[in-house]
PDB file of N, CA and C in Angstrom:
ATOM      1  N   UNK A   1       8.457  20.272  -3.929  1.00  0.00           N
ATOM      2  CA  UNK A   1       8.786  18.877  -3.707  1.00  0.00           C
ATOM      3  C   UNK A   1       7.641  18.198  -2.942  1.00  0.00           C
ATOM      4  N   UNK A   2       7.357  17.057  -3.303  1.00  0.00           N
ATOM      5  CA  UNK A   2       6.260  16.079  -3.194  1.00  0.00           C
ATOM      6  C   UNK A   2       6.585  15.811  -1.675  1.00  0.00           C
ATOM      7  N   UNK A   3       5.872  16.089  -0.349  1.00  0.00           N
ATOM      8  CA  UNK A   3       5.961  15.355   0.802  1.00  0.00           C
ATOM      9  C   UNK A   3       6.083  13.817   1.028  1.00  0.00           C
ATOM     10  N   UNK A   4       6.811  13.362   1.569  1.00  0.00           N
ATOM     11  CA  UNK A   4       6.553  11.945   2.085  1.00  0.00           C
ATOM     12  C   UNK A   4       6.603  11.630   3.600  1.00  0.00           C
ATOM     13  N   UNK A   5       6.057  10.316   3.436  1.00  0.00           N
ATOM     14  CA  UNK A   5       5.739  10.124   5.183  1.00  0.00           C
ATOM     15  C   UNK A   5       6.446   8.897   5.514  1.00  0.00           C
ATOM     16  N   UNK A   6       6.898   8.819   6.604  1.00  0.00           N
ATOM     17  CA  UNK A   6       7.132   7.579   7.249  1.00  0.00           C
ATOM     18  C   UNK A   6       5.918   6.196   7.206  1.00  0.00           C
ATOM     19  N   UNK A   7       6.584   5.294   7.315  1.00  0.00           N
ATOM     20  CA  UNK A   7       6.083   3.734   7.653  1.00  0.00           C
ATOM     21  C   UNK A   7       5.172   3.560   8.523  1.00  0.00           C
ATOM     22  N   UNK A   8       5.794   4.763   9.858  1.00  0.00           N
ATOM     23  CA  UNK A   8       4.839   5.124  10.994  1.00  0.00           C
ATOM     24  C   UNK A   8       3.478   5.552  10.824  1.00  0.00           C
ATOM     25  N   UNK A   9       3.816   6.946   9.909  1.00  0.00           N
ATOM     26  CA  UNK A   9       2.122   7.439   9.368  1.00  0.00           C
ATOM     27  C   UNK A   9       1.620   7.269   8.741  1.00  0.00           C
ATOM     28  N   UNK A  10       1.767   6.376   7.522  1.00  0.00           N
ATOM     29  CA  UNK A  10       1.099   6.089   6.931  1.00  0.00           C
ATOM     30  C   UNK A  10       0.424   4.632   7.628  1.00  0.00           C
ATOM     31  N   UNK A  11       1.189   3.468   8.192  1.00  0.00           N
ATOM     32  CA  UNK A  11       0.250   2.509   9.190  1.00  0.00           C
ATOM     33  C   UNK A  11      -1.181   3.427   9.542  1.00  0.00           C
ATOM     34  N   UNK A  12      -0.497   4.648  10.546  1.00  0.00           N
ATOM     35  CA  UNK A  12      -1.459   4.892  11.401  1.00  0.00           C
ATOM     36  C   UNK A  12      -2.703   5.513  10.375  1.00  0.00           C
ATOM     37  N   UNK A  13      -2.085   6.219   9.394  1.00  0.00           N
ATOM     38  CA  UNK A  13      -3.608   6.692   8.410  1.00  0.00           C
ATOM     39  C   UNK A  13      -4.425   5.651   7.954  1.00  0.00           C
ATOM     40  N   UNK A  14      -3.499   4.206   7.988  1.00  0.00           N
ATOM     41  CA  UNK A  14      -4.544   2.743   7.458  1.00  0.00           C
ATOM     42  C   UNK A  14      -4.879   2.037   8.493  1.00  0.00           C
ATOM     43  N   UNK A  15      -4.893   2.185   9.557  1.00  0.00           N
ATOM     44  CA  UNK A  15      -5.396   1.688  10.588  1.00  0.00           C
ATOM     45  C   UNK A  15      -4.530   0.264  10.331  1.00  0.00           C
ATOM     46  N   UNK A  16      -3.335   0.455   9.886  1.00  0.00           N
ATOM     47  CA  UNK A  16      -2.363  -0.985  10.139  1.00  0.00           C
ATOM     48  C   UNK A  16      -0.887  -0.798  10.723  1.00  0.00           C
ATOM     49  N   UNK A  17      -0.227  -2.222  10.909  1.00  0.00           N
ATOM     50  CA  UNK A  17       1.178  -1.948  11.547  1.00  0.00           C
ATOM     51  C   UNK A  17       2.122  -1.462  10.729  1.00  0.00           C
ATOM     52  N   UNK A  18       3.000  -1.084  11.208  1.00  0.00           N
ATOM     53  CA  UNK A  18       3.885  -0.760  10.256  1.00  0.00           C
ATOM     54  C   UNK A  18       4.766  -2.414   9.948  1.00  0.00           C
ATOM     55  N   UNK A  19       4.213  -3.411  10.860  1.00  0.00           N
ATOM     56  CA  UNK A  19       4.868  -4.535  10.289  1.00  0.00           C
ATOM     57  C   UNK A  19       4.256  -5.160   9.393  1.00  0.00           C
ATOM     58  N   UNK A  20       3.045  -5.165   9.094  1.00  0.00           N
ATOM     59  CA  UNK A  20       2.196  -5.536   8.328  1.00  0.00           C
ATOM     60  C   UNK A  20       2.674  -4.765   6.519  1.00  0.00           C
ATOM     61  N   UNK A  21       2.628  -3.869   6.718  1.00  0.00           N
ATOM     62  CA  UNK A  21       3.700  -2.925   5.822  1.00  0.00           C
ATOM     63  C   UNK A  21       4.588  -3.880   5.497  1.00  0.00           C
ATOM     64  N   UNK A  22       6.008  -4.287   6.336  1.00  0.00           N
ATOM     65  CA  UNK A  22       6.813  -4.364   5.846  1.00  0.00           C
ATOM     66  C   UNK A  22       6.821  -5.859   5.323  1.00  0.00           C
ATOM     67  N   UNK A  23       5.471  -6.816   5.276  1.00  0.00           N
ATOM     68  CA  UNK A  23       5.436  -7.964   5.033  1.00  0.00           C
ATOM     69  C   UNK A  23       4.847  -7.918   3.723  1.00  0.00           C
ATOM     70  N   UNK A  24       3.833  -6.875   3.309  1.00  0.00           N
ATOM     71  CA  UNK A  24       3.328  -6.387   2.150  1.00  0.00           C
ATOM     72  C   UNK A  24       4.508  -6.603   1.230  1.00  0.00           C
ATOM     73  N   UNK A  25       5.274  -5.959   1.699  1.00  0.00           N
ATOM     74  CA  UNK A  25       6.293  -5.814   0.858  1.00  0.00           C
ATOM     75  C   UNK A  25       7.485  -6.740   0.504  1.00  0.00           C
ATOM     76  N   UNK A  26       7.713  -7.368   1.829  1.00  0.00           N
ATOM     77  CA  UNK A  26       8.750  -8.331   1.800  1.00  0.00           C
ATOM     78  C   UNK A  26       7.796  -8.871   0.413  1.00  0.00           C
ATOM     79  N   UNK A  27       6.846  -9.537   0.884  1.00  0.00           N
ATOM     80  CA  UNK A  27       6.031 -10.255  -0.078  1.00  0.00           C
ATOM     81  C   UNK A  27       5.737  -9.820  -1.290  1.00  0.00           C
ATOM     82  N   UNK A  28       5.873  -9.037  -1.902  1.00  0.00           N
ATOM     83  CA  UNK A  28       6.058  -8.422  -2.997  1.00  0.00           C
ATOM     84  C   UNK A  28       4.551  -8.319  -3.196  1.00  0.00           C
ATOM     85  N   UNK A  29       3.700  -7.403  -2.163  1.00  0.00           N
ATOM     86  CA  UNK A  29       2.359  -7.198  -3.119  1.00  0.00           C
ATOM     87  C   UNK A  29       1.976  -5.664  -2.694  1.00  0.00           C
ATOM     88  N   UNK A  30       3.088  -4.640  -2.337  1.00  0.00           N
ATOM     89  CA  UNK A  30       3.462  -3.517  -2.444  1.00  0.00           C
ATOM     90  C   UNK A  30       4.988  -3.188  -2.856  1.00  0.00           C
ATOM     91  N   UNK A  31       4.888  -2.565  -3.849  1.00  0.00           N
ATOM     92  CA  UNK A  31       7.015  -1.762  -3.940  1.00  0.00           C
ATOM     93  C   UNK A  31       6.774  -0.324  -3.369  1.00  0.00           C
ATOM     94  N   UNK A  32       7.542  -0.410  -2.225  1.00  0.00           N
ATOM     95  CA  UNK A  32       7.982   1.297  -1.768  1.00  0.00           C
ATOM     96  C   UNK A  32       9.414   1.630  -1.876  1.00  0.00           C
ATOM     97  N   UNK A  33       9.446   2.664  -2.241  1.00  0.00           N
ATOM     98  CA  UNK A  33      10.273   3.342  -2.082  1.00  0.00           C
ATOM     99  C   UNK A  33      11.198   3.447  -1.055  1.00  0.00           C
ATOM    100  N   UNK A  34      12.557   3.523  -0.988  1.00  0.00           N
ATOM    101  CA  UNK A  34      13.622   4.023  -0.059  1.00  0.00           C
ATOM    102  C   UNK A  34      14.300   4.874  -0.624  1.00  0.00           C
ATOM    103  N   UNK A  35      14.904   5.540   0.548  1.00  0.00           N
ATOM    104  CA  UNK A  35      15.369   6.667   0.661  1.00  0.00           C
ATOM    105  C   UNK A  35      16.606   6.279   0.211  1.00  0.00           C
ATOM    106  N   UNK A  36      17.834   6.965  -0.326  1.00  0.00           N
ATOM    107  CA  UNK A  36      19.018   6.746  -0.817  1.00  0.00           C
ATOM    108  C   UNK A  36      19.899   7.068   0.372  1.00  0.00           C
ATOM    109  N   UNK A  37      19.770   8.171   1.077  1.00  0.00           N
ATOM    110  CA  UNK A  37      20.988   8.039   2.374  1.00  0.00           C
ATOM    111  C   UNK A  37      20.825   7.303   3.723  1.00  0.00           C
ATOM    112  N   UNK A  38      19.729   7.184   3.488  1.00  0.00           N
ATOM    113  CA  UNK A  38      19.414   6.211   4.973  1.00  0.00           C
ATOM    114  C   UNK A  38      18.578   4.559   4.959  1.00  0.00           C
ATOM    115  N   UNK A  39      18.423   4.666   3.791  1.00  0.00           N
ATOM    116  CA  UNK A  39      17.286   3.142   2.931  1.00  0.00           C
ATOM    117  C   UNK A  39      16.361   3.084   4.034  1.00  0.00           C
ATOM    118  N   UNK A  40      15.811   4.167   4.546  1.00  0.00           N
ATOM    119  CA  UNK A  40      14.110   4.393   5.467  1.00  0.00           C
ATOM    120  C   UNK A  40      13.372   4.347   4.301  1.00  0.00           C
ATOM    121  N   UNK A  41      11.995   3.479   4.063  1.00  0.00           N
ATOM    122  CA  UNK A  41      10.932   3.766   3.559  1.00  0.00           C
ATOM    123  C   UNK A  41      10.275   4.554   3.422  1.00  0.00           C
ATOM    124  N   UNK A  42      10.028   5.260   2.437  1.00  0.00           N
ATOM    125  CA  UNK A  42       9.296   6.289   2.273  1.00  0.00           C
ATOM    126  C   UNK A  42       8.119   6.840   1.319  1.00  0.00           C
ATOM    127  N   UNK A  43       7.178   7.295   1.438  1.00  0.00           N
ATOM    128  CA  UNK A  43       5.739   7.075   1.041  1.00  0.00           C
ATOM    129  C   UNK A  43       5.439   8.626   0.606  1.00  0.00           C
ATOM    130  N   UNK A  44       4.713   8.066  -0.827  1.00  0.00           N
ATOM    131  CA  UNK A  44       4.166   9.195  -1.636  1.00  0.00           C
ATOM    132  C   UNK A  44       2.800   9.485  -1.023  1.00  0.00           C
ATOM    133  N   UNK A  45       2.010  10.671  -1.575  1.00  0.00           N
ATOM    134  CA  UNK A  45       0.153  10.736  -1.698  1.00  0.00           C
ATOM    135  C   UNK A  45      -0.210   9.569  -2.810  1.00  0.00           C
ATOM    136  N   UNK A  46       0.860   9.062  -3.430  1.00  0.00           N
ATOM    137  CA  UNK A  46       0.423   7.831  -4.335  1.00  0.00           C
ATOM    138  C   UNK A  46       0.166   6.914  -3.984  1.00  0.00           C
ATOM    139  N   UNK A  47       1.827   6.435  -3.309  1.00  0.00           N
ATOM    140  CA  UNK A  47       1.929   5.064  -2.258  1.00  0.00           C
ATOM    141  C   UNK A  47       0.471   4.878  -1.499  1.00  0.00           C
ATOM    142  N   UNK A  48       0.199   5.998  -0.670  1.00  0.00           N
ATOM    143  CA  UNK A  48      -0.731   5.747   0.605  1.00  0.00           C
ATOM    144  C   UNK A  48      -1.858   5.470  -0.146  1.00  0.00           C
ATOM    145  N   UNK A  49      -2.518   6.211  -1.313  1.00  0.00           N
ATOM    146  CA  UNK A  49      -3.588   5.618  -2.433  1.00  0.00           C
ATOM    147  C   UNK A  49      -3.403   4.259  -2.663  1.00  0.00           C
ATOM    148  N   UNK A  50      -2.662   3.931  -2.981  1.00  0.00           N
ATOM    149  CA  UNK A  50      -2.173   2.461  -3.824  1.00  0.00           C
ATOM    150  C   UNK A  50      -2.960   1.418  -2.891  1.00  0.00           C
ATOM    151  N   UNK A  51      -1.686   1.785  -1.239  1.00  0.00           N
ATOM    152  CA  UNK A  51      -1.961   1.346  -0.150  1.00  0.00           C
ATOM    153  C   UNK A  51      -3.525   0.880   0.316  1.00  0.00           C
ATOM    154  N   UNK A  52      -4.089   1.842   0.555  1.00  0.00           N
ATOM    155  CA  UNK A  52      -4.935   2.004   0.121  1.00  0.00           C
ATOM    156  C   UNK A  52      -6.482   1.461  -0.737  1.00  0.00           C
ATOM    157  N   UNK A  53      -5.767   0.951  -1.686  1.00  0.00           N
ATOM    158  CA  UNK A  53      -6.646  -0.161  -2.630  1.00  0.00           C
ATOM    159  C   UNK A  53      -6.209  -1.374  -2.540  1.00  0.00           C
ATOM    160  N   UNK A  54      -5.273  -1.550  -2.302  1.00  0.00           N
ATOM    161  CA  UNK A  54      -4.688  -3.037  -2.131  1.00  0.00           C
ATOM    162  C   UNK A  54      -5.914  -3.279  -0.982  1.00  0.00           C
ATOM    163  N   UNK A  55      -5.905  -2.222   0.574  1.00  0.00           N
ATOM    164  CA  UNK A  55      -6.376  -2.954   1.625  1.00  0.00           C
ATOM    165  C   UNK A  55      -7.494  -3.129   1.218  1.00  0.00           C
ATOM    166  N   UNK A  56      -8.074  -2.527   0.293  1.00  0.00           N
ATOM    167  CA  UNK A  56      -9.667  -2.845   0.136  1.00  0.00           C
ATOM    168  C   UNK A  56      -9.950  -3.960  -0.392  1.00  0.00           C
ATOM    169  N   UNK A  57      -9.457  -4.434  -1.468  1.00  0.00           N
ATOM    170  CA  UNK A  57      -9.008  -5.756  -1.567  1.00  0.00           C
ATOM    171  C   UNK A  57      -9.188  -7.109  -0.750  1.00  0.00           C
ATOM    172  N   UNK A  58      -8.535  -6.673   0.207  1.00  0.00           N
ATOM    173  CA  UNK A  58      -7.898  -7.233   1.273  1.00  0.00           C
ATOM    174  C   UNK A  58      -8.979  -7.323   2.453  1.00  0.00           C
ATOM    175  N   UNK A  59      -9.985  -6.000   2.514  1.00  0.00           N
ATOM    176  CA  UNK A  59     -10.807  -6.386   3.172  1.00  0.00           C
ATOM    177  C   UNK A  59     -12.483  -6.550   2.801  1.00  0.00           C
ATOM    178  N   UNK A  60     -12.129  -7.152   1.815  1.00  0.00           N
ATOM    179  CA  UNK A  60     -13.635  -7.812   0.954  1.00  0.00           C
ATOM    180  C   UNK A  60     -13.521  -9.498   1.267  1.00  0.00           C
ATOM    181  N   UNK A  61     -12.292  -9.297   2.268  1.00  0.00           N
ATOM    182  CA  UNK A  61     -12.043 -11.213   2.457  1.00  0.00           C
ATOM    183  C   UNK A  61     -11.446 -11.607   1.236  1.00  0.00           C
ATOM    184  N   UNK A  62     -10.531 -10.909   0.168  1.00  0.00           N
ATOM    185  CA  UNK A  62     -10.182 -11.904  -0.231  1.00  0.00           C
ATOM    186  C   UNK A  62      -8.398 -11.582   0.139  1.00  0.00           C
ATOM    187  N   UNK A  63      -7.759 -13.476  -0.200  1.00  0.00           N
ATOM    188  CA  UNK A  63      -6.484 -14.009   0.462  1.00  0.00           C
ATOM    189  C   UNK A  63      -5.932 -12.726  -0.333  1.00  0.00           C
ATOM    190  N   UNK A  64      -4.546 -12.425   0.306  1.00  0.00           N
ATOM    191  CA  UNK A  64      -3.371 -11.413  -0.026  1.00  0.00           C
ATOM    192  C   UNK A  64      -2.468 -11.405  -1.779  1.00  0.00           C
ATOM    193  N   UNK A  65      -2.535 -12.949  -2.138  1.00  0.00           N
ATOM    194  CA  UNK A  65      -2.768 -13.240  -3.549  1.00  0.00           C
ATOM    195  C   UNK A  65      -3.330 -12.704  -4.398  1.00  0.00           C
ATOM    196  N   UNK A  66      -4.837 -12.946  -4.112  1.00  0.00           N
ATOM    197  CA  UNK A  66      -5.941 -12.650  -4.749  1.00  0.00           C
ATOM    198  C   UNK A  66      -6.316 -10.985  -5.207  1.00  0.00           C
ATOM    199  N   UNK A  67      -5.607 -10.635  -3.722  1.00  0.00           N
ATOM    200  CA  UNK A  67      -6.032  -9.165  -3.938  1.00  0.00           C
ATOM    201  C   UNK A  67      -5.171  -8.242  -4.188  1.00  0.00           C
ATOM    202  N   UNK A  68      -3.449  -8.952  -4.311  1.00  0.00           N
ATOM    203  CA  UNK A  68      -2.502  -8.354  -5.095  1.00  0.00           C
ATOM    204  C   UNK A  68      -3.187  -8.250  -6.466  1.00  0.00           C
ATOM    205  N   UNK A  69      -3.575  -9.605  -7.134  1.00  0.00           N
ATOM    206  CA  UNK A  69      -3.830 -10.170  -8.772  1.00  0.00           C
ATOM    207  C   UNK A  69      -5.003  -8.646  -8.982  1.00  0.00           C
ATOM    208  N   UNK A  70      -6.039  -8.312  -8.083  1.00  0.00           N
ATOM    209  CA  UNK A  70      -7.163  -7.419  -8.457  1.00  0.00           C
ATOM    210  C   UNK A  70      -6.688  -6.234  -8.435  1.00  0.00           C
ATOM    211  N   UNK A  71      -5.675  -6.020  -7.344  1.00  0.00           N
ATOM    212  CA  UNK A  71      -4.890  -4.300  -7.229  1.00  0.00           C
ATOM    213  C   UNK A  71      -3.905  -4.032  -8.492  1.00  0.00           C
ATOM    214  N   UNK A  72      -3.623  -5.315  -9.131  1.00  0.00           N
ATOM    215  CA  UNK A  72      -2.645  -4.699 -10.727  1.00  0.00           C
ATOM    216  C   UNK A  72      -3.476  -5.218 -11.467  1.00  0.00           C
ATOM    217  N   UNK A  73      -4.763  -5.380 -11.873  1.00  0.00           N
ATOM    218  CA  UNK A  73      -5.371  -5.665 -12.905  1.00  0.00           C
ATOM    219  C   UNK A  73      -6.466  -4.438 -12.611  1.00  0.00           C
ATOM    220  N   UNK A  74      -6.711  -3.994 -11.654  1.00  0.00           N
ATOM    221  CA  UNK A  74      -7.265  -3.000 -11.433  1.00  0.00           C
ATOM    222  C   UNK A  74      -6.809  -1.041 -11.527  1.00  0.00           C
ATOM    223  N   UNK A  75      -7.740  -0.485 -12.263  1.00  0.00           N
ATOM    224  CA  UNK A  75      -7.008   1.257 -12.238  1.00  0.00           C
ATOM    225  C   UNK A  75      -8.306   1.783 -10.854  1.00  0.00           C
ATOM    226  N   UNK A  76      -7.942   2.872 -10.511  1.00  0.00           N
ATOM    227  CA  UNK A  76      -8.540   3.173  -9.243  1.00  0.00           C
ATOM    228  C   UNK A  76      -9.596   3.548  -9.935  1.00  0.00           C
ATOM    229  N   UNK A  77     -10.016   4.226 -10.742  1.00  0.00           N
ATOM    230  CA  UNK A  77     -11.470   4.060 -10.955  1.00  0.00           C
ATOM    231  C   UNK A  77     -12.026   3.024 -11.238  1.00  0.00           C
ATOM    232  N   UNK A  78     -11.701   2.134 -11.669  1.00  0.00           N
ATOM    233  CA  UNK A  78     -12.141   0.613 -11.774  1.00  0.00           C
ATOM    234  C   UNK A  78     -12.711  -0.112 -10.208  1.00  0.00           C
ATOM    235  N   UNK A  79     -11.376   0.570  -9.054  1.00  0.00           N
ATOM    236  CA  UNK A  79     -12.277  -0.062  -7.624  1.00  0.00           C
ATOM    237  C   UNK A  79     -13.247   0.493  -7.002  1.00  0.00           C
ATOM    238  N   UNK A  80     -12.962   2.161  -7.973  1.00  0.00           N
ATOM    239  CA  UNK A  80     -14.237   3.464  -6.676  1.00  0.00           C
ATOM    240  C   UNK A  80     -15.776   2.540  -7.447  1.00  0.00           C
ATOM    241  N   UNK A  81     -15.812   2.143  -8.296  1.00  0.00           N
ATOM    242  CA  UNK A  81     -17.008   1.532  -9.168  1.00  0.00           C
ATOM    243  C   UNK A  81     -17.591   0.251  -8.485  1.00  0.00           C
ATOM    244  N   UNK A  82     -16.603  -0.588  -7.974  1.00  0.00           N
ATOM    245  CA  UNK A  82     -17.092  -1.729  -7.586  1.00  0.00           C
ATOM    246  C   UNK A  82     -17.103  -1.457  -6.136  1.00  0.00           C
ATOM    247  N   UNK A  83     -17.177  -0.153  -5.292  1.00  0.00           N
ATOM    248  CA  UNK A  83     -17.150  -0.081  -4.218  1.00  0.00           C
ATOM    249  C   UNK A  83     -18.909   0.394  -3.785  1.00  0.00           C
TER     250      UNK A  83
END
């Protein structure tokens, strides 16, 4: 079975909040996962990838829009290229 991590560790592996997280998401420019007996968030080795590329996105300066539109028009080898 595939490990997952809390909201907690994965922030701390991105050097972000875990509220920042949960605004990603409110905002619909991450979908995570919840848990079925407790609806805690919970994070794949995918999620935290994903995660991940969105922030890069995100920190090339462009708005949270912009860099949703590039993180789903984008496959991850498509960003390791333009990195």
């Amino acid at each position: 079975m595939e490990k997952k991590y809390s909201i907690g560790e994965i922030a701390d592996r991105l050097g972000l909040t875990p509220q920042a997280l949960r605004y990603f998401e409110q905002r619909g420019f991450i979908d995570i996962d919840r848990e079925i007996e407790n609806n805690w968030r919970s994070f794949s080795r995918a999620d935290f990838h994903s995660i991940l590329r969105f922030n890069f996105f995100r920190s090339c300066g462009f708005p949270l829009r912009e860099a949703r539109d590039k993180f789903i028009d984008s496959t991850l080898e498509e960003t390791r290229e333009g990195m």
